[in-house]
PDB file of N, CA and C in Angstrom:
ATOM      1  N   UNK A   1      14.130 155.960 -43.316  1.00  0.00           N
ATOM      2  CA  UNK A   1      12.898 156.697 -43.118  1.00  0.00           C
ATOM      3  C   UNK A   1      13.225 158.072 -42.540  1.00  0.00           C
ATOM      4  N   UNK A   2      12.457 159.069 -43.588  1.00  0.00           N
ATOM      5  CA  UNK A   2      12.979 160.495 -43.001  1.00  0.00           C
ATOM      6  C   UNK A   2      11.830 160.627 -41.617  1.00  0.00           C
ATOM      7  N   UNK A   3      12.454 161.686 -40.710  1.00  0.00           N
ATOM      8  CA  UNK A   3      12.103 162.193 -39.604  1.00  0.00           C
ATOM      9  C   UNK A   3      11.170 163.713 -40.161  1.00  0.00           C
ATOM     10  N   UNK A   4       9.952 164.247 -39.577  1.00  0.00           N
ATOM     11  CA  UNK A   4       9.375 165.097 -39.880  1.00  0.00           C
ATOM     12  C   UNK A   4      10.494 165.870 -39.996  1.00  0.00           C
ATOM     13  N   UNK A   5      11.455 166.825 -39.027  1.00  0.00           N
ATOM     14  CA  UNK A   5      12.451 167.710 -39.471  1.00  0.00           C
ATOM     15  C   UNK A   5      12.725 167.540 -40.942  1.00  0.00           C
ATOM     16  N   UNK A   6      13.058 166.315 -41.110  1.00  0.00           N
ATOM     17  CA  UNK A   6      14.132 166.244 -42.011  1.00  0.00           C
ATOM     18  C   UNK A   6      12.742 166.121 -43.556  1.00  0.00           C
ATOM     19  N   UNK A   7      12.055 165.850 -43.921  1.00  0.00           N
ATOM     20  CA  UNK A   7      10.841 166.172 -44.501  1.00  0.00           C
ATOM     21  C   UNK A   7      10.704 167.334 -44.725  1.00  0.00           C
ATOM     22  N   UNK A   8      10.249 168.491 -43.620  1.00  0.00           N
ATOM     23  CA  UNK A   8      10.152 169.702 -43.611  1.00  0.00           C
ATOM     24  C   UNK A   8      11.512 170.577 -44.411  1.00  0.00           C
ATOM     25  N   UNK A   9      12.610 170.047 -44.463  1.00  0.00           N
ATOM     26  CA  UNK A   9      13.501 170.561 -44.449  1.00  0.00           C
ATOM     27  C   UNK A   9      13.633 170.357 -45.943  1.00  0.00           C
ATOM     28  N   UNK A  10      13.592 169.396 -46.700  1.00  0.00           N
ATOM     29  CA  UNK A  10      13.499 169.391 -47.682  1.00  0.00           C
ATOM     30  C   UNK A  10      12.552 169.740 -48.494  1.00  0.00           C
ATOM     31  N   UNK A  11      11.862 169.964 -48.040  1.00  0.00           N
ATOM     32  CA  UNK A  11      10.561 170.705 -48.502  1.00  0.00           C
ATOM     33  C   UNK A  11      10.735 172.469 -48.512  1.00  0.00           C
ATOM     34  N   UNK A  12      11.537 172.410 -47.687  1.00  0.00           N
ATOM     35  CA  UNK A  12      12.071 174.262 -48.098  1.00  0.00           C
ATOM     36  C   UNK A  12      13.426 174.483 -48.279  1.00  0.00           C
ATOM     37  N   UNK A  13      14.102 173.067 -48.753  1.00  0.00           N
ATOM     38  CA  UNK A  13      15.153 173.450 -49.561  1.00  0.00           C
ATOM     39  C   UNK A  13      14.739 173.191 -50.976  1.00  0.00           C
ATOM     40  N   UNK A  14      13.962 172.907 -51.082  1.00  0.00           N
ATOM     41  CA  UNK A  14      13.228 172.538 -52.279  1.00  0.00           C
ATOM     42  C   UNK A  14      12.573 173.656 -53.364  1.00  0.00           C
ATOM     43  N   UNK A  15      11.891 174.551 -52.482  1.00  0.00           N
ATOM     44  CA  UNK A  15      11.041 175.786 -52.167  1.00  0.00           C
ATOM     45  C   UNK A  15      12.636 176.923 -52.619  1.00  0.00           C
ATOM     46  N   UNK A  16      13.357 176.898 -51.332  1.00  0.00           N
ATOM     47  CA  UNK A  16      14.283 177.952 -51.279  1.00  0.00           C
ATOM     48  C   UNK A  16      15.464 177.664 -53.098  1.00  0.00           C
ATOM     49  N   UNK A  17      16.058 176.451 -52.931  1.00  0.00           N
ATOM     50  CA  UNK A  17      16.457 176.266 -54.785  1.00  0.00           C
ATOM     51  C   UNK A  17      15.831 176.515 -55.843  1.00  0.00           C
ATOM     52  N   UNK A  18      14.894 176.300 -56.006  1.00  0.00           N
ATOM     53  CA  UNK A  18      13.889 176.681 -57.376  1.00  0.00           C
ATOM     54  C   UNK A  18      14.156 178.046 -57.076  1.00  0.00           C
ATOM     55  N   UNK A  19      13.694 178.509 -55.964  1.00  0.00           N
ATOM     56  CA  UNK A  19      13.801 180.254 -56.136  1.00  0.00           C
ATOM     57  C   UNK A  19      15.149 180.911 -56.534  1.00  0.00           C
ATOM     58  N   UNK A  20      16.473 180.380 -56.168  1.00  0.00           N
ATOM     59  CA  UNK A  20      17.355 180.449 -56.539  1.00  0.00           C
ATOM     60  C   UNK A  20      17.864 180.268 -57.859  1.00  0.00           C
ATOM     61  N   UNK A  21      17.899 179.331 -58.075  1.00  0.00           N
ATOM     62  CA  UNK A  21      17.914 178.883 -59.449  1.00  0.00           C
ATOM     63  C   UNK A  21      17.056 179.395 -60.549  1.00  0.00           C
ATOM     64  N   UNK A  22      16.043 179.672 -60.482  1.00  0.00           N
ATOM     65  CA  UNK A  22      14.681 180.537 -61.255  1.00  0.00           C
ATOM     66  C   UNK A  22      15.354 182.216 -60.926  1.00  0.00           C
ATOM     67  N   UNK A  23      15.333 182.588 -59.931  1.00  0.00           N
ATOM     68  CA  UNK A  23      15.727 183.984 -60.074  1.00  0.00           C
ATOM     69  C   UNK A  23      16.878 184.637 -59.636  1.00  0.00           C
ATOM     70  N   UNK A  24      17.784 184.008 -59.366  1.00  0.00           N
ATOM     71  CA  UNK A  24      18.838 184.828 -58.675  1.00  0.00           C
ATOM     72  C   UNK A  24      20.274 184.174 -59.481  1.00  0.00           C
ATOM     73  N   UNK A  25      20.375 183.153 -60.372  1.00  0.00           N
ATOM     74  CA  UNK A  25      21.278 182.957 -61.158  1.00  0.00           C
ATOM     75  C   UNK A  25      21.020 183.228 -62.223  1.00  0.00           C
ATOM     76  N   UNK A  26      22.093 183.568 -62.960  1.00  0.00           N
ATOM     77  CA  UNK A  26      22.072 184.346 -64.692  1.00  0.00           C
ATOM     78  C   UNK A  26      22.255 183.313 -65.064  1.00  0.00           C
ATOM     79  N   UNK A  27      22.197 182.413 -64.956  1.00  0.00           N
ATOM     80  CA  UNK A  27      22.934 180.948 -66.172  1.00  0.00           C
ATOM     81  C   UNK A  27      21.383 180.685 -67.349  1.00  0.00           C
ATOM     82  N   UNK A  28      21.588 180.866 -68.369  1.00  0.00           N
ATOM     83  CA  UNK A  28      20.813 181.265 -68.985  1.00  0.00           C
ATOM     84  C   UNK A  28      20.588 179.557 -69.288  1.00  0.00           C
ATOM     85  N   UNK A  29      21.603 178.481 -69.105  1.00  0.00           N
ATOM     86  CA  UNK A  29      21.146 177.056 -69.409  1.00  0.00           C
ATOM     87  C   UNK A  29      19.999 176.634 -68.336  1.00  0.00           C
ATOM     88  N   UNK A  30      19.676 177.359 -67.921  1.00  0.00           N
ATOM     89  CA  UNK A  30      19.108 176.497 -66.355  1.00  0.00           C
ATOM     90  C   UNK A  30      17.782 177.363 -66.293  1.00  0.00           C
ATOM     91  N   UNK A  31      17.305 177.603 -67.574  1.00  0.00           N
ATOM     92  CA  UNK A  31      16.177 178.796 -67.618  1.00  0.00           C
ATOM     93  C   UNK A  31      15.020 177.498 -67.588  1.00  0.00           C
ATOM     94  N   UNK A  32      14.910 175.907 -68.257  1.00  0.00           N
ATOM     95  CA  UNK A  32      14.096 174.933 -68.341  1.00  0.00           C
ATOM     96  C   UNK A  32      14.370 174.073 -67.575  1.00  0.00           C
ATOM     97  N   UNK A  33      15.140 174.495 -66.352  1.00  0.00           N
ATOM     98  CA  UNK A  33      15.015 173.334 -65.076  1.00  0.00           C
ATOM     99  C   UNK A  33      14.086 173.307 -64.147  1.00  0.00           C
ATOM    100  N   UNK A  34      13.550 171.919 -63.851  1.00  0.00           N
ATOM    101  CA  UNK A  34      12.578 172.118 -62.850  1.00  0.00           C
ATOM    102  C   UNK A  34      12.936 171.115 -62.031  1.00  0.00           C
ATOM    103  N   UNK A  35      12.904 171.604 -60.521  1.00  0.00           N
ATOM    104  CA  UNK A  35      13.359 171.215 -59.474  1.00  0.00           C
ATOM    105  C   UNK A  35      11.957 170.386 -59.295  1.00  0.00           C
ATOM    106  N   UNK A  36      12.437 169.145 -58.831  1.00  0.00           N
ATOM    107  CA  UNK A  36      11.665 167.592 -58.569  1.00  0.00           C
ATOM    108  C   UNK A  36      11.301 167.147 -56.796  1.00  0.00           C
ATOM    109  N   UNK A  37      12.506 167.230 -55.786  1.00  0.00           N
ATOM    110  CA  UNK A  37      12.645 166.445 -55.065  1.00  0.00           C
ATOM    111  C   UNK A  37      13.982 166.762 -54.054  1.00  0.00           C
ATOM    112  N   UNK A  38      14.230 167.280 -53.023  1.00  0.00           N
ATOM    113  CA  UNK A  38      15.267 167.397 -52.749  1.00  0.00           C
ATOM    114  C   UNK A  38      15.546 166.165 -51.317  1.00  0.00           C
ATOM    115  N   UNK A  39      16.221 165.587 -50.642  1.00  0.00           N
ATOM    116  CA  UNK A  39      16.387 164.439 -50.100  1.00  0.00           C
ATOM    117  C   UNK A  39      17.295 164.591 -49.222  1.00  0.00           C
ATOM    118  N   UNK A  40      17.799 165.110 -47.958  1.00  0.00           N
ATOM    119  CA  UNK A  40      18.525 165.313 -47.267  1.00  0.00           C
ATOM    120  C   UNK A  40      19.228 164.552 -46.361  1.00  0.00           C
ATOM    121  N   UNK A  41      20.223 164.146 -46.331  1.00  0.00           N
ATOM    122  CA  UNK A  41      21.012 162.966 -45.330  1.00  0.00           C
ATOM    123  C   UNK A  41      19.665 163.416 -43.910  1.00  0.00           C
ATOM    124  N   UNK A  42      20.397 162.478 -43.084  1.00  0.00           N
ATOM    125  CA  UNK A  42      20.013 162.415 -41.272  1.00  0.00           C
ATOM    126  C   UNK A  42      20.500 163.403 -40.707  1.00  0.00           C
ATOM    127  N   UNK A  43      22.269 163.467 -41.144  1.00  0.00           N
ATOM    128  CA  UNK A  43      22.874 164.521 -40.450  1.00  0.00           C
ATOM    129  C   UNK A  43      23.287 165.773 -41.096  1.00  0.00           C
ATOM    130  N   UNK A  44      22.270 165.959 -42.036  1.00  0.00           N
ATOM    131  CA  UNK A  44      22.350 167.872 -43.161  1.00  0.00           C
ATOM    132  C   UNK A  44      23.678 167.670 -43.542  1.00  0.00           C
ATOM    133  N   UNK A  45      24.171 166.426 -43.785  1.00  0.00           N
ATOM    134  CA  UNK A  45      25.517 166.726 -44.679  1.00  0.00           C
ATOM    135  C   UNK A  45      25.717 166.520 -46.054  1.00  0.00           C
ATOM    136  N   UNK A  46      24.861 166.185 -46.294  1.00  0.00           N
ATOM    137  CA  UNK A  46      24.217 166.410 -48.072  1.00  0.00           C
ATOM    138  C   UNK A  46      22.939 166.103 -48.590  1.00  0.00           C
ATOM    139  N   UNK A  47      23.014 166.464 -49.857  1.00  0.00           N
ATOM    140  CA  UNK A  47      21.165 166.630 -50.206  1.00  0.00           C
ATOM    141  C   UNK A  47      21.350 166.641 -51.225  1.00  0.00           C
ATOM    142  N   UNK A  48      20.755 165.322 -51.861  1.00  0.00           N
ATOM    143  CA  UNK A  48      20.693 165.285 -53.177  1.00  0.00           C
ATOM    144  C   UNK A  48      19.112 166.319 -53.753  1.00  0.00           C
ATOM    145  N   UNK A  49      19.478 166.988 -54.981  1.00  0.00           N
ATOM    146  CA  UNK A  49      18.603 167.567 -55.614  1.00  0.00           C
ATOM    147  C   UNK A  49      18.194 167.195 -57.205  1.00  0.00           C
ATOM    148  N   UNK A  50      16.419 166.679 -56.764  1.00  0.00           N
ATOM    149  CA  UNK A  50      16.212 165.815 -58.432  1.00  0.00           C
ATOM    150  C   UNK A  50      15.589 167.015 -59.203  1.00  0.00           C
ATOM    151  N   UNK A  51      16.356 167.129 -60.698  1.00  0.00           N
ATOM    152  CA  UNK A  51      15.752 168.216 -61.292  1.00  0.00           C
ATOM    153  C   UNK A  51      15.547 167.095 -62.840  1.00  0.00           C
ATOM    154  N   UNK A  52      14.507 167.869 -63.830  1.00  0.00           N
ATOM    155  CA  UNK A  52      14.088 167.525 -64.965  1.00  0.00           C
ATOM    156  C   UNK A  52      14.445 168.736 -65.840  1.00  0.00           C
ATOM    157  N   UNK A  53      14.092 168.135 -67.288  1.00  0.00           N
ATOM    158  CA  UNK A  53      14.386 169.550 -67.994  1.00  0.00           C
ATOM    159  C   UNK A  53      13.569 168.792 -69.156  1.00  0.00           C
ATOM    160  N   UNK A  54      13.168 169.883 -70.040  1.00  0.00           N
ATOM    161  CA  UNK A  54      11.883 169.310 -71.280  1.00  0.00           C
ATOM    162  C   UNK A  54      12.747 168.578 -72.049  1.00  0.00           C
ATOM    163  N   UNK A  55      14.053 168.834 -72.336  1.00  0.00           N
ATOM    164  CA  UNK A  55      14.880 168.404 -73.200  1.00  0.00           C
ATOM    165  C   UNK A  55      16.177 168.002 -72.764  1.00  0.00           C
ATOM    166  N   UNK A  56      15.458 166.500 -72.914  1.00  0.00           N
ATOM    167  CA  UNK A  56      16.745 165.173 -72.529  1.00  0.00           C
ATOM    168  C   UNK A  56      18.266 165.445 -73.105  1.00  0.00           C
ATOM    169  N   UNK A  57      18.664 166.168 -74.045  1.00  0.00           N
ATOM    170  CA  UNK A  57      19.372 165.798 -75.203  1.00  0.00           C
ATOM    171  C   UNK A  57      20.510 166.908 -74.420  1.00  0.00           C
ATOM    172  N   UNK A  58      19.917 168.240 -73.457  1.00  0.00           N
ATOM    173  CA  UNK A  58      20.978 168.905 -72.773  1.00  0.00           C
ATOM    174  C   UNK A  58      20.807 168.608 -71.726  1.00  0.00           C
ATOM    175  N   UNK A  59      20.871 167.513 -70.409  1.00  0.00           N
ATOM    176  CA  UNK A  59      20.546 167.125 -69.696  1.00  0.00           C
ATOM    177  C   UNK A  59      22.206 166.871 -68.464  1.00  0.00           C
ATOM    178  N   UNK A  60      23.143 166.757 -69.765  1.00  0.00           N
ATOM    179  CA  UNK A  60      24.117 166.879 -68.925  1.00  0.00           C
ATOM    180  C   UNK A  60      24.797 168.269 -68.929  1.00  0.00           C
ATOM    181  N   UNK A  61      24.507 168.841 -69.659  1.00  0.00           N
ATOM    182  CA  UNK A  61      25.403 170.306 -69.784  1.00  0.00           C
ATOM    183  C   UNK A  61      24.245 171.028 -68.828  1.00  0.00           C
ATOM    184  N   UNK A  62      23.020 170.895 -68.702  1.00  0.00           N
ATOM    185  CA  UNK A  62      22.131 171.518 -67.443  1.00  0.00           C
ATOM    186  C   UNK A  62      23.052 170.907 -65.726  1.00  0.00           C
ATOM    187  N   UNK A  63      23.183 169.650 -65.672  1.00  0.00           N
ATOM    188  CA  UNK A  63      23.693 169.512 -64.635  1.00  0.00           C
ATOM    189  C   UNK A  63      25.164 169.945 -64.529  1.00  0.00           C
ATOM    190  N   UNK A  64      26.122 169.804 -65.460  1.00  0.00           N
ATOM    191  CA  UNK A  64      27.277 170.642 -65.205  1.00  0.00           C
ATOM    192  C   UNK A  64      26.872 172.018 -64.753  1.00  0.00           C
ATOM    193  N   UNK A  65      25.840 172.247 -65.179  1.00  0.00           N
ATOM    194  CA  UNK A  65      25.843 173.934 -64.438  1.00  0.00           C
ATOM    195  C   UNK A  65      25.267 174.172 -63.285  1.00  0.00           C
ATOM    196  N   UNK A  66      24.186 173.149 -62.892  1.00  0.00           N
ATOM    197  CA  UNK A  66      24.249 173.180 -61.626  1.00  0.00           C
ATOM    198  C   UNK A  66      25.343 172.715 -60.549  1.00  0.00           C
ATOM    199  N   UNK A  67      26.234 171.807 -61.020  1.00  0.00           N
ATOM    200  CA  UNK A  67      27.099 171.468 -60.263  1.00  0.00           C
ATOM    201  C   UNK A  67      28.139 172.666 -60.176  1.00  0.00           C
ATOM    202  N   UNK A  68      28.286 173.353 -60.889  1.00  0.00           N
ATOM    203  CA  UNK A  68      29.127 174.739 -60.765  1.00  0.00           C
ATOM    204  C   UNK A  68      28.614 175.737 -60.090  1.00  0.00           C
ATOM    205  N   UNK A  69      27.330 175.819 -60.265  1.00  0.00           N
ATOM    206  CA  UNK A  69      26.733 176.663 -59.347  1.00  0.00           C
ATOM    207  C   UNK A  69      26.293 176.541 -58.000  1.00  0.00           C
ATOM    208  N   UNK A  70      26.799 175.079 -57.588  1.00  0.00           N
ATOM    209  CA  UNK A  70      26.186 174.322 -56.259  1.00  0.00           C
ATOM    210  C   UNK A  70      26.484 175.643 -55.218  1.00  0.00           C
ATOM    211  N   UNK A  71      27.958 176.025 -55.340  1.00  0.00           N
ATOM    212  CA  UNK A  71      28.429 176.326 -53.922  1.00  0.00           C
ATOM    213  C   UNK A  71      27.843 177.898 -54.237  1.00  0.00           C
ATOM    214  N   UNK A  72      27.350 178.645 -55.041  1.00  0.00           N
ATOM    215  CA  UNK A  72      26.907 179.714 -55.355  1.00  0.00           C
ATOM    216  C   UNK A  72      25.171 179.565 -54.390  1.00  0.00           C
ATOM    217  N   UNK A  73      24.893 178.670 -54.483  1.00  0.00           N
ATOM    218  CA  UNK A  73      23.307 178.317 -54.179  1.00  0.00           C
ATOM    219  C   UNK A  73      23.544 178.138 -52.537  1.00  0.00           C
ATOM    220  N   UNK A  74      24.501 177.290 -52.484  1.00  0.00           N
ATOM    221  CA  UNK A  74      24.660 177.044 -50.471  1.00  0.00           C
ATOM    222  C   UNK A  74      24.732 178.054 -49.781  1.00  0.00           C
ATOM    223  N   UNK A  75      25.430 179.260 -50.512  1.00  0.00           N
ATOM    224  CA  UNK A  75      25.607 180.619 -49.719  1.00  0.00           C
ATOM    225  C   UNK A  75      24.473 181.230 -49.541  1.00  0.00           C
ATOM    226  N   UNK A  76      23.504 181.030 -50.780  1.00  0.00           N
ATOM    227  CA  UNK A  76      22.572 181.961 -50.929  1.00  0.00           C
ATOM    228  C   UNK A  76      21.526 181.235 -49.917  1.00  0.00           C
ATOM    229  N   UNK A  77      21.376 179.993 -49.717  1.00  0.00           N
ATOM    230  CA  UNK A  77      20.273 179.136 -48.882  1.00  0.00           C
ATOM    231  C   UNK A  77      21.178 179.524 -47.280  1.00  0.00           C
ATOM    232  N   UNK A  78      22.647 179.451 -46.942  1.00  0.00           N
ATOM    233  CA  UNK A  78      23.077 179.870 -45.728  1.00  0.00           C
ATOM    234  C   UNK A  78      22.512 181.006 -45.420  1.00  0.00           C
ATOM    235  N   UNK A  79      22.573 182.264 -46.340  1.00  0.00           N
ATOM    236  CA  UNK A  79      21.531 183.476 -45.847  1.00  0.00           C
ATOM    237  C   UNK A  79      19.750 183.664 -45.866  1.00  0.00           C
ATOM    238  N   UNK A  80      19.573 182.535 -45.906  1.00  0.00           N
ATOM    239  CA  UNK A  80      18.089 182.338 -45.795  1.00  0.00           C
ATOM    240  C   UNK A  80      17.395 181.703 -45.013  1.00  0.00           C
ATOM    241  N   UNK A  81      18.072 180.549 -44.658  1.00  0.00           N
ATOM    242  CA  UNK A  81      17.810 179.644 -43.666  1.00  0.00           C
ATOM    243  C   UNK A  81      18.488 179.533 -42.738  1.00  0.00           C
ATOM    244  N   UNK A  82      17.702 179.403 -41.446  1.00  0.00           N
ATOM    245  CA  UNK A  82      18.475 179.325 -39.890  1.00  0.00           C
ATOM    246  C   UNK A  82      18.441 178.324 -39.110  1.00  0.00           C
ATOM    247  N   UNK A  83      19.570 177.570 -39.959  1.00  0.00           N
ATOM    248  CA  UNK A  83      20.198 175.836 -39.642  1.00  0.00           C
ATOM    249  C   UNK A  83      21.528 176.082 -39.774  1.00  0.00           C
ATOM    250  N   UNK A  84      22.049 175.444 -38.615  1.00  0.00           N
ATOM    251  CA  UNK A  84      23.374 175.634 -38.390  1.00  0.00           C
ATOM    252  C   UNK A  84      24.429 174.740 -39.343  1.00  0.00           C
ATOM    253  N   UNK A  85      23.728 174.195 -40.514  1.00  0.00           N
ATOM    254  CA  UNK A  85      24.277 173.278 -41.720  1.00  0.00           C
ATOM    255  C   UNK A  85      23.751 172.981 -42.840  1.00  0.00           C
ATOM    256  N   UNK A  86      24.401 173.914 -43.847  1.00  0.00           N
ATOM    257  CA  UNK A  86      23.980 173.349 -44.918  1.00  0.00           C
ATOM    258  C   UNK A  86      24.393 172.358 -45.727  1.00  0.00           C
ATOM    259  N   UNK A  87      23.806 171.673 -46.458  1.00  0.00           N
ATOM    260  CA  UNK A  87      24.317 170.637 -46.681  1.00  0.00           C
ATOM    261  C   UNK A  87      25.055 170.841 -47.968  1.00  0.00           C
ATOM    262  N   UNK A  88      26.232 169.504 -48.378  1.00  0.00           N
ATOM    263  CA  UNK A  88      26.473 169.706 -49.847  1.00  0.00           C
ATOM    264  C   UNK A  88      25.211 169.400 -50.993  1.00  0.00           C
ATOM    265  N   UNK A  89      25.551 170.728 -51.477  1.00  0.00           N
ATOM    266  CA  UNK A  89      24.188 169.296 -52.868  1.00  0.00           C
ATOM    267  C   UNK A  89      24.829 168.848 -53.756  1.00  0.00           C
ATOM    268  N   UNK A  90      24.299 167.807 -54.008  1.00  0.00           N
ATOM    269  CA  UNK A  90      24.439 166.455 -55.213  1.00  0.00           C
ATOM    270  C   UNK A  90      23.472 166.711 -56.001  1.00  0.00           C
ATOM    271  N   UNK A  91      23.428 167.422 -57.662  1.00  0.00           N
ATOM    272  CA  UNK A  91      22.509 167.325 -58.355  1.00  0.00           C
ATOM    273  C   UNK A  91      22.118 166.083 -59.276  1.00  0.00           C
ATOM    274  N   UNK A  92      20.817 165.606 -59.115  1.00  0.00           N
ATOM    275  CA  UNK A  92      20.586 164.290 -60.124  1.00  0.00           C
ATOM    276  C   UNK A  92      19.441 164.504 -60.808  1.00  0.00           C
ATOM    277  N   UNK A  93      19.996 164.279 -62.153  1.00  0.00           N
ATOM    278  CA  UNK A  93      18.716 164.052 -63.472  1.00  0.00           C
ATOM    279  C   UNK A  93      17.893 162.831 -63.166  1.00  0.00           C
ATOM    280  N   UNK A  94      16.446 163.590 -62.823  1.00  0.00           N
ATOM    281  CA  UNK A  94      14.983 162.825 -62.691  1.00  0.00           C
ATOM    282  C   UNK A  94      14.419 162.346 -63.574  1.00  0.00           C
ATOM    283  N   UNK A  95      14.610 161.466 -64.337  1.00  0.00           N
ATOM    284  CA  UNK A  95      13.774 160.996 -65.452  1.00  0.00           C
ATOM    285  C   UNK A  95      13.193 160.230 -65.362  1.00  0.00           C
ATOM    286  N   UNK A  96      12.294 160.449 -64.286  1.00  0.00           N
ATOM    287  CA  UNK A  96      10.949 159.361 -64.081  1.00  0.00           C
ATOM    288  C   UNK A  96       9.866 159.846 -64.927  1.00  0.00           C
ATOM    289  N   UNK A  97       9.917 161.031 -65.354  1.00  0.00           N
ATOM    290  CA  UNK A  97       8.979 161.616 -66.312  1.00  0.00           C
ATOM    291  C   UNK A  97       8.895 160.757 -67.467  1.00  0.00           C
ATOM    292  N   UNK A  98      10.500 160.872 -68.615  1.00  0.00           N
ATOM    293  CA  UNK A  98      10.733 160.350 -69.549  1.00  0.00           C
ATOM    294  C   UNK A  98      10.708 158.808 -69.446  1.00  0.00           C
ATOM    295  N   UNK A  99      10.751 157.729 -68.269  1.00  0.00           N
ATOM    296  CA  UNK A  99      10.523 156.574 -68.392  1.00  0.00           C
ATOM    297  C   UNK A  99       8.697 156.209 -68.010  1.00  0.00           C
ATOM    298  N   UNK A 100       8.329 157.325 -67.804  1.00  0.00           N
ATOM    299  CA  UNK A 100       6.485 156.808 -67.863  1.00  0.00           C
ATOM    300  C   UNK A 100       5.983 157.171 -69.512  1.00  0.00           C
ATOM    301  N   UNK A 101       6.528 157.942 -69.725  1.00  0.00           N
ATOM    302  CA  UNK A 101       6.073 158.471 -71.479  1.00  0.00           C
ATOM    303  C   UNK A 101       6.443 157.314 -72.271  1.00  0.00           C
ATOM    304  N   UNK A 102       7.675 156.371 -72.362  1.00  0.00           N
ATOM    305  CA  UNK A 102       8.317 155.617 -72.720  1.00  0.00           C
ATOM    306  C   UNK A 102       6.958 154.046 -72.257  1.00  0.00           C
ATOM    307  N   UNK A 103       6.726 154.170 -71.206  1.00  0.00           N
ATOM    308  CA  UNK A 103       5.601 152.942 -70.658  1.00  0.00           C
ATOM    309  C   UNK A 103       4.554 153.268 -71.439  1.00  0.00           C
ATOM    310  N   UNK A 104       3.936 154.681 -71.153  1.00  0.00           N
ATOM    311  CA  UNK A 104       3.051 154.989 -72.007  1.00  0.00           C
ATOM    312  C   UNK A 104       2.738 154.507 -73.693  1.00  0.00           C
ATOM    313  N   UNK A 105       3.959 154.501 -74.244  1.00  0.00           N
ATOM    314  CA  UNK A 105       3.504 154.805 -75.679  1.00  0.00           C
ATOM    315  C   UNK A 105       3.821 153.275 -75.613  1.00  0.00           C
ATOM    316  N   UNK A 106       4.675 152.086 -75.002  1.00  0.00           N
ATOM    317  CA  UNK A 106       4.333 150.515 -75.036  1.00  0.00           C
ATOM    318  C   UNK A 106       2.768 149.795 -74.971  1.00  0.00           C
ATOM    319  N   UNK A 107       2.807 150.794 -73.790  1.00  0.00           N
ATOM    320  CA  UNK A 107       1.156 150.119 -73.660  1.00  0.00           C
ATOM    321  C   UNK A 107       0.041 150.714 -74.964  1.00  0.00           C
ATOM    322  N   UNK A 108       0.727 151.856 -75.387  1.00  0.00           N
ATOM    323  CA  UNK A 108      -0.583 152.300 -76.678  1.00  0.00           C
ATOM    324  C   UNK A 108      -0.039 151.593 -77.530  1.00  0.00           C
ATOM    325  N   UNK A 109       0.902 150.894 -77.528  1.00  0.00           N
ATOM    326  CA  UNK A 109       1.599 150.409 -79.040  1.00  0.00           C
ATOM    327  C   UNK A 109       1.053 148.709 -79.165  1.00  0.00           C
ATOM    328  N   UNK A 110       0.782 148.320 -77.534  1.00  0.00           N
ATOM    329  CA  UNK A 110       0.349 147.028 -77.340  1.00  0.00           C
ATOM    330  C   UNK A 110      -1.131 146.938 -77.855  1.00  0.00           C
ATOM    331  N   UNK A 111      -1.590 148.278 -76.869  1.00  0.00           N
ATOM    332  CA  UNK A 111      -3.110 148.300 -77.022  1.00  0.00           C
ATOM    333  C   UNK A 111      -3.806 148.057 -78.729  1.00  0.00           C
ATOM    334  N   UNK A 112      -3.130 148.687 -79.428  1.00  0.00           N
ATOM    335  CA  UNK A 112      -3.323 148.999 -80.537  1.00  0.00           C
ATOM    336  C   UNK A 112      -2.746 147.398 -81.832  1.00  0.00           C
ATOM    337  N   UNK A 113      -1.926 146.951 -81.306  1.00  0.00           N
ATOM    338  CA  UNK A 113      -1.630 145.595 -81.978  1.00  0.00           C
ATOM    339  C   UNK A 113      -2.176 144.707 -81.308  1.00  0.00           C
ATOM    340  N   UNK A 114      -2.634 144.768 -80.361  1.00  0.00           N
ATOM    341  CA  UNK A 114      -4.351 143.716 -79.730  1.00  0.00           C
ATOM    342  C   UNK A 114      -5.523 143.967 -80.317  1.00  0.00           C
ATOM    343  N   UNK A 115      -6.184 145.768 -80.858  1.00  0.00           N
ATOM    344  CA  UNK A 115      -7.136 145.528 -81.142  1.00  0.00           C
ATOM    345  C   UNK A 115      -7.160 145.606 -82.703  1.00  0.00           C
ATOM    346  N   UNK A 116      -5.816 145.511 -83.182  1.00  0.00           N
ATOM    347  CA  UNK A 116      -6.011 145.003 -84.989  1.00  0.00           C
ATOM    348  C   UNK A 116      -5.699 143.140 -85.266  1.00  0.00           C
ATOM    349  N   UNK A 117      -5.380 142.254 -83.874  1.00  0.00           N
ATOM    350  CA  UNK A 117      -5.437 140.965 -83.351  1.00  0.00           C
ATOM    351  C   UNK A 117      -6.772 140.953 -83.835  1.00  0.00           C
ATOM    352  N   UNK A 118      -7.975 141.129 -82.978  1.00  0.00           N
ATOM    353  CA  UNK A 118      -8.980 140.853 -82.945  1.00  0.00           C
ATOM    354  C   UNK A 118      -9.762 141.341 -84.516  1.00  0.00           C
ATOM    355  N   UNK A 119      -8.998 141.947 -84.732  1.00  0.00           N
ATOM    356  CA  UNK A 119      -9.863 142.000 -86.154  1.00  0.00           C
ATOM    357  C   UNK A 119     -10.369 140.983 -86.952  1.00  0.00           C
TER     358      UNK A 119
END
């Protein structure tokens, strides 16, 4: 269970990455990432960051580039934020999106072979 700090904190590392990532890196792969969730240990020694992207199919070549760009992003959040630790980030593909779309179209696929049942 996170501690308000530690809540707050991810909530503007959350805030402070998107901004990073959206405007201050050229990586032209990382133009359809959207930052999800960021999750910070107890003791700011790492932070996983959940990102999505519209398209599953480059999902790992998006995270290779964030993982290359991790330590590019820590510097830029060290000059922004005034915490005596930043953490490492761990980037992870969020696909809680793509497994509700996936529920979604079961249940229309059910719905729909129940009401040609009743026919």
């Amino acid at each position: 269970m996170a501690t308000f700090r530690i809540e707050r904190l991810n909530r503007e590392f959350l805030r402070d990455i998107a901004d990073i990532v959206s405007n201050r890196l050229k990586d032209e792969r990382l133009k359809d990432v959207v930052l999800t969730c960021v999750e910070c240990s107890r003791d700011l020694s790492h932070a996983k960051v959940y990102f999505t992207v519209l398209d599953y199919s480059s999902a790992e070549e998006i995270k290779s580039a964030l993982d290359a760009c991790a330590g590019r992003i820590r510097r830029f959040l060290g000059r922004e934020m005034h915490i005596r630790q930043i953490p490492e980030l761990h980037f992870v593909l969020d696909d809680s999106e793509r497994k509700a779309r996936e529920i979604d179209a079961l249940i229309d696929r059910v719905m729909k072979e129940d009401s040609l049942g009743k026919q």
